[in-house]
N, C-alpha and C. Protein backbone atom coordinates (compact mmCIF):
# COMPACT_ATOMS: atom_id res chain seq x y z
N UNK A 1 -25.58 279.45 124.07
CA UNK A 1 -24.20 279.87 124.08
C UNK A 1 -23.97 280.83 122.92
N UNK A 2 -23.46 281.88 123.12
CA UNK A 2 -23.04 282.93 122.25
C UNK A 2 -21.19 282.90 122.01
N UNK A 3 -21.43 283.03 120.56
CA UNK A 3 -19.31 283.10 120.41
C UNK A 3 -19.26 284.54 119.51
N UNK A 4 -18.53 285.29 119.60
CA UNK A 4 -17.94 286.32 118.94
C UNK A 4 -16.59 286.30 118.93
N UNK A 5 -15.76 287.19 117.97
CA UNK A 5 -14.26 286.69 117.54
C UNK A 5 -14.23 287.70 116.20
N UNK A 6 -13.35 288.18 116.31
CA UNK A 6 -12.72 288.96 115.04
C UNK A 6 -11.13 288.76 114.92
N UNK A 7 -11.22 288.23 113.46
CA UNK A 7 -10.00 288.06 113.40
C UNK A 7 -9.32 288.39 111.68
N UNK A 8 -8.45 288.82 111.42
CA UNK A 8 -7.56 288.81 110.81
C UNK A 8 -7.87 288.32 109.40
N UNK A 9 -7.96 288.86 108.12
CA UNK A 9 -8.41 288.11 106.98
C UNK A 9 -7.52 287.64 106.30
N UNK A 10 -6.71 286.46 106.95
CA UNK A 10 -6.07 285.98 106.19
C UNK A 10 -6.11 284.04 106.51
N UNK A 11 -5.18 283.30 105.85
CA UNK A 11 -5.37 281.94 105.88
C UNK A 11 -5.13 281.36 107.22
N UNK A 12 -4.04 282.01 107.78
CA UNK A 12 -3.72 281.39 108.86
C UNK A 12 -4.68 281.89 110.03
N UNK A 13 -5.11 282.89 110.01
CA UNK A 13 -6.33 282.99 110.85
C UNK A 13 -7.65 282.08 110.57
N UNK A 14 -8.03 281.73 109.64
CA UNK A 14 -8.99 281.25 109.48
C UNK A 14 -8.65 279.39 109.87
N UNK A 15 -7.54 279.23 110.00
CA UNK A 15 -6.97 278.05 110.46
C UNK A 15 -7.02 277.99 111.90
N UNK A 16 -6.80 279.11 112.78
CA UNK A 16 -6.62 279.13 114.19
C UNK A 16 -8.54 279.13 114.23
N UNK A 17 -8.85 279.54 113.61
CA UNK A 17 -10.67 279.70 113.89
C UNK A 17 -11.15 278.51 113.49
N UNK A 18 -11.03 277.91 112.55
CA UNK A 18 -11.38 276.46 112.69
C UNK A 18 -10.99 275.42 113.54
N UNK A 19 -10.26 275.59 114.51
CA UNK A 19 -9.96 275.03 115.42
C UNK A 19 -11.19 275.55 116.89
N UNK A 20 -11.07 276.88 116.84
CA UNK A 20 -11.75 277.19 118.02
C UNK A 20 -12.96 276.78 117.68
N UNK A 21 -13.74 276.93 116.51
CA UNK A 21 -14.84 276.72 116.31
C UNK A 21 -15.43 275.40 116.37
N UNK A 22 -14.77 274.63 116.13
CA UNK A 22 -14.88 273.07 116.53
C UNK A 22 -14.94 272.76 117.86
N UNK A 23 -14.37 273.41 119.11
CA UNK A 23 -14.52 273.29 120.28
C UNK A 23 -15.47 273.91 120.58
N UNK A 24 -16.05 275.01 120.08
CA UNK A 24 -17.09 275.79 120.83
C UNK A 24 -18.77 274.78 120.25
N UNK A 25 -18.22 273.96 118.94
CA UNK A 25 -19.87 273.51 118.39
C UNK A 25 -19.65 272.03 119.54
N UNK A 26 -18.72 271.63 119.68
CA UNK A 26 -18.81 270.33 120.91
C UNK A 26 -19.30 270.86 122.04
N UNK A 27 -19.60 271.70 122.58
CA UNK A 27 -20.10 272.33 124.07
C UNK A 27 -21.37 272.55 123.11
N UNK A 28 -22.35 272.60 122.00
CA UNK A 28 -23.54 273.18 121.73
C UNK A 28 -24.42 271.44 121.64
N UNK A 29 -25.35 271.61 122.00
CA UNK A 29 -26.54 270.37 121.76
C UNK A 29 -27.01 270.28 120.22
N UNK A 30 -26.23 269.98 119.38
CA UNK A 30 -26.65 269.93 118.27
C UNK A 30 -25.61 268.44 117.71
N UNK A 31 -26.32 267.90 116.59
CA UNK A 31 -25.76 266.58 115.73
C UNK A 31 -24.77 267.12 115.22
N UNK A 32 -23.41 265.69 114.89
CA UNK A 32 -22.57 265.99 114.24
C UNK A 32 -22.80 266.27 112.67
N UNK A 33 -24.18 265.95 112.35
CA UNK A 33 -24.48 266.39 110.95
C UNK A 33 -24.35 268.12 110.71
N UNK A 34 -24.94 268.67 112.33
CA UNK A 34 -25.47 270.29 112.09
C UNK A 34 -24.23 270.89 112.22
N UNK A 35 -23.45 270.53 113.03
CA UNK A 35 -21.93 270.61 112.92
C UNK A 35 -20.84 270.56 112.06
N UNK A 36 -21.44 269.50 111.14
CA UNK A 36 -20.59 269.58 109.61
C UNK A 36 -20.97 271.00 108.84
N UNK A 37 -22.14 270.72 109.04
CA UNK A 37 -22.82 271.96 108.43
C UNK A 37 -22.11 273.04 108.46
N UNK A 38 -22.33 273.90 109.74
CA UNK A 38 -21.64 274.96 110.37
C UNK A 38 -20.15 274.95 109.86
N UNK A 39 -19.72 274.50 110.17
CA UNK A 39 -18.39 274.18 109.79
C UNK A 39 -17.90 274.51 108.29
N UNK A 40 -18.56 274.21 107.21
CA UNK A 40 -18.34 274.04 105.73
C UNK A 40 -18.84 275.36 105.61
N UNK A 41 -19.89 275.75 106.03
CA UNK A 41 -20.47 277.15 105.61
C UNK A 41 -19.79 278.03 106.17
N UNK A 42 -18.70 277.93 107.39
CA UNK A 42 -18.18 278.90 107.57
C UNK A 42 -16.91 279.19 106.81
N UNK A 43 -16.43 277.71 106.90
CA UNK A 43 -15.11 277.73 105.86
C UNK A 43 -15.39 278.33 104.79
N UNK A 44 -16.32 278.14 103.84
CA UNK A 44 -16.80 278.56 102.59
C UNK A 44 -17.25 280.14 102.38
N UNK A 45 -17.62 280.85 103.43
CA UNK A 45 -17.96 282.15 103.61
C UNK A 45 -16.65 282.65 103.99
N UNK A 46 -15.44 282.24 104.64
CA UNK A 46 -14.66 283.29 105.34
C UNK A 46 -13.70 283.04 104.28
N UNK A 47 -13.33 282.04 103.38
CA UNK A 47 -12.48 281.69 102.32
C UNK A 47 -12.80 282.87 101.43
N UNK A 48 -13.83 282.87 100.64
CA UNK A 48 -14.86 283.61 99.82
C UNK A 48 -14.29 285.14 99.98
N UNK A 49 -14.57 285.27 101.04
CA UNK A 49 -13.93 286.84 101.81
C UNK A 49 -12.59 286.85 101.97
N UNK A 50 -12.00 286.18 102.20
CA UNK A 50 -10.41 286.39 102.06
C UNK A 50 -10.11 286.61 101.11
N UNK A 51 -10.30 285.59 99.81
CA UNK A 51 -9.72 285.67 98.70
C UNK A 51 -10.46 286.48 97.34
N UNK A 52 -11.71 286.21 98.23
CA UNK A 52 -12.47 287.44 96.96
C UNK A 52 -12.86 288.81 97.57
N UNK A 53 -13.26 288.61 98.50
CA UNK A 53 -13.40 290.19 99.63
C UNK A 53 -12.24 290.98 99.21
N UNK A 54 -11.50 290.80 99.92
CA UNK A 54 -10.06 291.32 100.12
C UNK A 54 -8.99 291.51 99.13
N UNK A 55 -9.14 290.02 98.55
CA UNK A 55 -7.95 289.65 97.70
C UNK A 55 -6.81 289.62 98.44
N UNK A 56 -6.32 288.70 99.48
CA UNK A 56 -5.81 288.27 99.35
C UNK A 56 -4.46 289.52 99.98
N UNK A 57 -4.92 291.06 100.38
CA UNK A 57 -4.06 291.86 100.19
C UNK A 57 -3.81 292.10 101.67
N UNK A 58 -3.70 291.34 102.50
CA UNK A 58 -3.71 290.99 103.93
C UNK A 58 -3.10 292.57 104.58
N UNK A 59 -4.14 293.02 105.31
CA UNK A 59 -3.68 294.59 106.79
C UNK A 59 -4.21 294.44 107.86
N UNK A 60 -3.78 294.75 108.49
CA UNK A 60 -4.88 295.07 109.80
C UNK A 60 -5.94 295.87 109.98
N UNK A 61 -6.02 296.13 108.60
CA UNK A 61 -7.56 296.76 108.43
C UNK A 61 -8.77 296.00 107.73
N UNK A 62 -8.17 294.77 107.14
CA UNK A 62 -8.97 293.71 106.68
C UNK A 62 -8.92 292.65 108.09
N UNK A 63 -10.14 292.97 108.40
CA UNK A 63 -11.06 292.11 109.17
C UNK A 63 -12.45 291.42 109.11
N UNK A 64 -12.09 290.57 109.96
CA UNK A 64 -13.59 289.38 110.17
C UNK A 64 -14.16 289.78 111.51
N UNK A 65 -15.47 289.72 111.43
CA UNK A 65 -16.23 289.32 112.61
C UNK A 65 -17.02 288.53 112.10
N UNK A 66 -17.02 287.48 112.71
CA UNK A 66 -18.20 286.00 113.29
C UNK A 66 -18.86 286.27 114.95
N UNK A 67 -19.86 286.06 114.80
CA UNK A 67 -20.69 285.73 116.14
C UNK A 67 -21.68 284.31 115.42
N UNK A 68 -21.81 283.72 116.69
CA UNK A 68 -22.36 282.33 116.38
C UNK A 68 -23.39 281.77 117.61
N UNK A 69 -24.38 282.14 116.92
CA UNK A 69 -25.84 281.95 118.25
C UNK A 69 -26.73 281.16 118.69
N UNK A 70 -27.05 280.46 119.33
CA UNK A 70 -27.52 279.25 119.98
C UNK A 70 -29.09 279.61 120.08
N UNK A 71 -30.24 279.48 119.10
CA UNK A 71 -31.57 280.25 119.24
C UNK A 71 -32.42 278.80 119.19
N UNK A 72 -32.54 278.63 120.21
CA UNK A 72 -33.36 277.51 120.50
C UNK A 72 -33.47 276.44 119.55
N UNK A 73 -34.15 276.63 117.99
CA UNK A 73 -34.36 275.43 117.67
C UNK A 73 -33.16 275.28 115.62
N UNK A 74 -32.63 276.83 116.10
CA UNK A 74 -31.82 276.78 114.74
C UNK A 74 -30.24 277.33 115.64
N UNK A 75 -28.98 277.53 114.66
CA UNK A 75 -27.78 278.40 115.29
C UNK A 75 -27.88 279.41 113.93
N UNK A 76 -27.33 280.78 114.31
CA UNK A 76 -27.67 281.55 113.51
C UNK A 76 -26.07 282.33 113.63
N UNK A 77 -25.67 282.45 112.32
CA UNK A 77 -24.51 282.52 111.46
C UNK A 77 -24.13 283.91 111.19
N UNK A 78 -23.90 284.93 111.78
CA UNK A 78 -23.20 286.38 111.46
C UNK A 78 -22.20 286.62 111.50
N UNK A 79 -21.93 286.68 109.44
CA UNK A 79 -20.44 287.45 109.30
C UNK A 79 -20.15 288.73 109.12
N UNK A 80 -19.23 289.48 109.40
CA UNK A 80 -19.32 291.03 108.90
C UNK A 80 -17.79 291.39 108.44
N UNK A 81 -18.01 292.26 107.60
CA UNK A 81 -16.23 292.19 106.62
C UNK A 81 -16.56 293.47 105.98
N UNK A 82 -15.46 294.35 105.56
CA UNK A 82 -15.70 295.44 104.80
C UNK A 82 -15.11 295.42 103.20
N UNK A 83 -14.94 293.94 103.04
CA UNK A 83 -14.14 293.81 101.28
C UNK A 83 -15.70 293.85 100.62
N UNK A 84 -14.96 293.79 99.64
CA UNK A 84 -15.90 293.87 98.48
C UNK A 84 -17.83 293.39 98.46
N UNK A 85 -18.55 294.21 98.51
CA UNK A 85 -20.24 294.11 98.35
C UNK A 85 -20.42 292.39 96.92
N UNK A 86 -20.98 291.55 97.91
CA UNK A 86 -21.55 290.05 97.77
C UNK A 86 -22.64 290.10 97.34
N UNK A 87 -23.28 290.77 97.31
CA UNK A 87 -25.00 290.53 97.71
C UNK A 87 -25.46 289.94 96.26
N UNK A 88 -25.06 290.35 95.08
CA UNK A 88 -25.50 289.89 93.88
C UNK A 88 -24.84 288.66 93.90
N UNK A 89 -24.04 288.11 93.82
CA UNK A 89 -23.86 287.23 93.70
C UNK A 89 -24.38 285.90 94.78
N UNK A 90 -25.29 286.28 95.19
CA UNK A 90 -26.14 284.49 96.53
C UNK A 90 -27.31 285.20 95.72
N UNK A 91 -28.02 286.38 94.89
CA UNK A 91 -29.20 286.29 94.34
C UNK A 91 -29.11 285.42 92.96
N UNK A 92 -28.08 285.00 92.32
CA UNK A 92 -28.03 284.48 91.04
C UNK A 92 -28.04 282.83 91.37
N UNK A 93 -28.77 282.66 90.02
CA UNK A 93 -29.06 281.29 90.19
C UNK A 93 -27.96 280.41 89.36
N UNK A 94 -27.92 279.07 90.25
CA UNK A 94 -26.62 278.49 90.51
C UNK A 94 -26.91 277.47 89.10
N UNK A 95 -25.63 277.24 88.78
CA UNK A 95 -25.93 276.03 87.72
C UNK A 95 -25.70 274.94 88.18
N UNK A 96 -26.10 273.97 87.83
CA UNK A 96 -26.10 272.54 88.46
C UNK A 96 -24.81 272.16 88.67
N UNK A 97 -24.14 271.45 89.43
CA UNK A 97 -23.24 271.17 89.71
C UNK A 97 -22.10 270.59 88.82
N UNK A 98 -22.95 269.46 87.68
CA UNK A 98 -21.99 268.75 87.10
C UNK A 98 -21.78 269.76 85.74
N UNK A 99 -22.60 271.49 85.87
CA UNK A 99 -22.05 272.33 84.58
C UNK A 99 -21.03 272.63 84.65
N UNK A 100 -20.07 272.94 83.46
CA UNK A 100 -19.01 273.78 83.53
C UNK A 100 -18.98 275.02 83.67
N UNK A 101 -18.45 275.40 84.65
CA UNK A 101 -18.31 277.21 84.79
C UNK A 101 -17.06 277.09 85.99
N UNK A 102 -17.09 278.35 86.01
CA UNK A 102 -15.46 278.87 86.64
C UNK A 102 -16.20 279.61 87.96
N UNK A 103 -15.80 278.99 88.68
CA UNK A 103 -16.28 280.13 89.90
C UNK A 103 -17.66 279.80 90.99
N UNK A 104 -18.30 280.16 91.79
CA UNK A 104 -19.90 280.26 92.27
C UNK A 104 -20.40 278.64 92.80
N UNK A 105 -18.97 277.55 93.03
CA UNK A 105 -19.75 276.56 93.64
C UNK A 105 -19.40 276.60 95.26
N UNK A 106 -18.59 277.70 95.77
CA UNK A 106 -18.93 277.77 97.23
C UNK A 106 -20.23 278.56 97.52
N UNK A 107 -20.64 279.37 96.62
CA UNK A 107 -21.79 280.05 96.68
C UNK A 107 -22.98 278.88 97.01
N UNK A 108 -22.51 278.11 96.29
CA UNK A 108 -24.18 276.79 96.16
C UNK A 108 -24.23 276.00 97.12
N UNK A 109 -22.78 275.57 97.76
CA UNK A 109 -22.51 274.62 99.27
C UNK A 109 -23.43 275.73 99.99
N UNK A 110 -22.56 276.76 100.20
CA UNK A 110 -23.15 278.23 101.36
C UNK A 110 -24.89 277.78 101.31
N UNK A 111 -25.76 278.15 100.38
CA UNK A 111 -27.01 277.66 99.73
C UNK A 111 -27.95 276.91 100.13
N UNK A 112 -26.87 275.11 99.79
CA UNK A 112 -27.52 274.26 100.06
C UNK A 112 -27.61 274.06 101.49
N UNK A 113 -26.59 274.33 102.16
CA UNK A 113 -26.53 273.87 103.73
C UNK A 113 -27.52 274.79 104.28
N UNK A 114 -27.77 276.08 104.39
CA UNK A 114 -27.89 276.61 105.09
C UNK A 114 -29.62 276.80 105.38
N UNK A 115 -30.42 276.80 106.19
CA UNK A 115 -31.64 277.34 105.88
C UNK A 115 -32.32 278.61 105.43
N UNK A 116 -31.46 279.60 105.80
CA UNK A 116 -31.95 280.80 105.40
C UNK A 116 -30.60 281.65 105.11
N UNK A 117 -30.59 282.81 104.55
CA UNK A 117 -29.24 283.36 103.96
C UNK A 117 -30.15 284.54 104.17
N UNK A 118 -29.20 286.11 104.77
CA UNK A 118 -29.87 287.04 104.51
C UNK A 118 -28.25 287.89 104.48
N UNK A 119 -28.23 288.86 103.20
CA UNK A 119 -27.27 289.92 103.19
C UNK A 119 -27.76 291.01 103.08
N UNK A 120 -26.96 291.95 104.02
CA UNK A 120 -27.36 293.41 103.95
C UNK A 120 -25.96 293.94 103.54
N UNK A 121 -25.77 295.45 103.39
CA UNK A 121 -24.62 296.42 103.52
C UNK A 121 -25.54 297.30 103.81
N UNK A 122 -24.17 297.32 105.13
CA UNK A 122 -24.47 298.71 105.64
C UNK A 122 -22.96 300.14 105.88
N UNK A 123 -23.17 301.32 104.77
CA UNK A 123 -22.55 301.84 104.69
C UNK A 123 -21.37 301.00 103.85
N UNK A 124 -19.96 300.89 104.28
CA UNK A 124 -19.12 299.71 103.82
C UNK A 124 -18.65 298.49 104.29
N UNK A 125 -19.73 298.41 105.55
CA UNK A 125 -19.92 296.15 106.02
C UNK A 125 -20.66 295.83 105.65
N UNK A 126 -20.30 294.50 104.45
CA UNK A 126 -20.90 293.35 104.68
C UNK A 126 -21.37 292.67 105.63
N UNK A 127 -22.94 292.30 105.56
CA UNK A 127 -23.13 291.62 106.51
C UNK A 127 -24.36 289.96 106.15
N UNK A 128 -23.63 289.03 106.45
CA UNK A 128 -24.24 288.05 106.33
C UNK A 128 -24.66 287.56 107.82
N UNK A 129 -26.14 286.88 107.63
CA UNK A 129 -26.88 286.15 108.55
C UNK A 129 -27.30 284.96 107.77
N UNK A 130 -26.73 283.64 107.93
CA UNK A 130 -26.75 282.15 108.04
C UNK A 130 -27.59 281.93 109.06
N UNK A 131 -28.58 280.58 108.93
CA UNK A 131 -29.27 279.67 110.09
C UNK A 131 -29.47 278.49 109.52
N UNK A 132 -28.91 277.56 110.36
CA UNK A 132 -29.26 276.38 110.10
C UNK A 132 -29.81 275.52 111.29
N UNK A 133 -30.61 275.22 110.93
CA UNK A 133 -32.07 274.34 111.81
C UNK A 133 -31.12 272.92 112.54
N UNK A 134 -31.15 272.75 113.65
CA UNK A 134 -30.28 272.23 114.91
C UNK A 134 -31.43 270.59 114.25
């Protein structure tokens, strides 16, 4: 099963998408564990981009695309957004959880859940590819 969807970078969109997205991972053959999964990493990536992408400065020119792919033995996670270039920040290494610092622990959820993380830019989209093993 394949899902695609672009929507709107703001909170209340990402509220109507967590809804759809929960219906579309109940139609997929995967555990409610891989499902939590999905779920947190997306919240955590499209939050990330709202409020740090964008800031927060909501147009109809700040947009999301998600597609969400059913590849036999993993689902594979593509976001694309034109706010602000990410890429340094998923190469830096995370401090342990119980350190103090300001900032970079949705970076480490994104991280831990996921099996593989790959960012590109191209021209001015961001583009993230997530997989996590079903």
């Amino acid at each position: 099963m394949d899902y695609n969807k672009t929507i709107l970078a703001t909170e209340d969109s990402l509220c109507k998408l967590s809804d759809e997205i929960g219906m579309v991972l109940e139609k997929l053959d995967i555990t409610e564990y891989v499902s939590g999964k999905i779920e947190v990493v997306l919240e955590e990536v499209l939050t990330n981009i709202i409020y740090h992408g964008y800031g927060m400065g909501s147009s109809d020119k700040n947009k999301i695309s998600i597609s969400l792919n059913d590849e036999n033995d993993r689902i594979v996670i593509e976001i694309r957004d034109n706010g602000k270039e990410y890429g340094s920040i998923l190469n830096k290494k995370a401090l342990p959880m119980h350190a103090p610092q300001i900032g970079g622990v949705g970076i480490l959820v994104i991280k831990e859940l996921s099996d593989s993380l790959e960012y590109s830019r191209i021209d001015t989209t961001n583009i993230l590819k997530v997989s996590i093993n079903k």
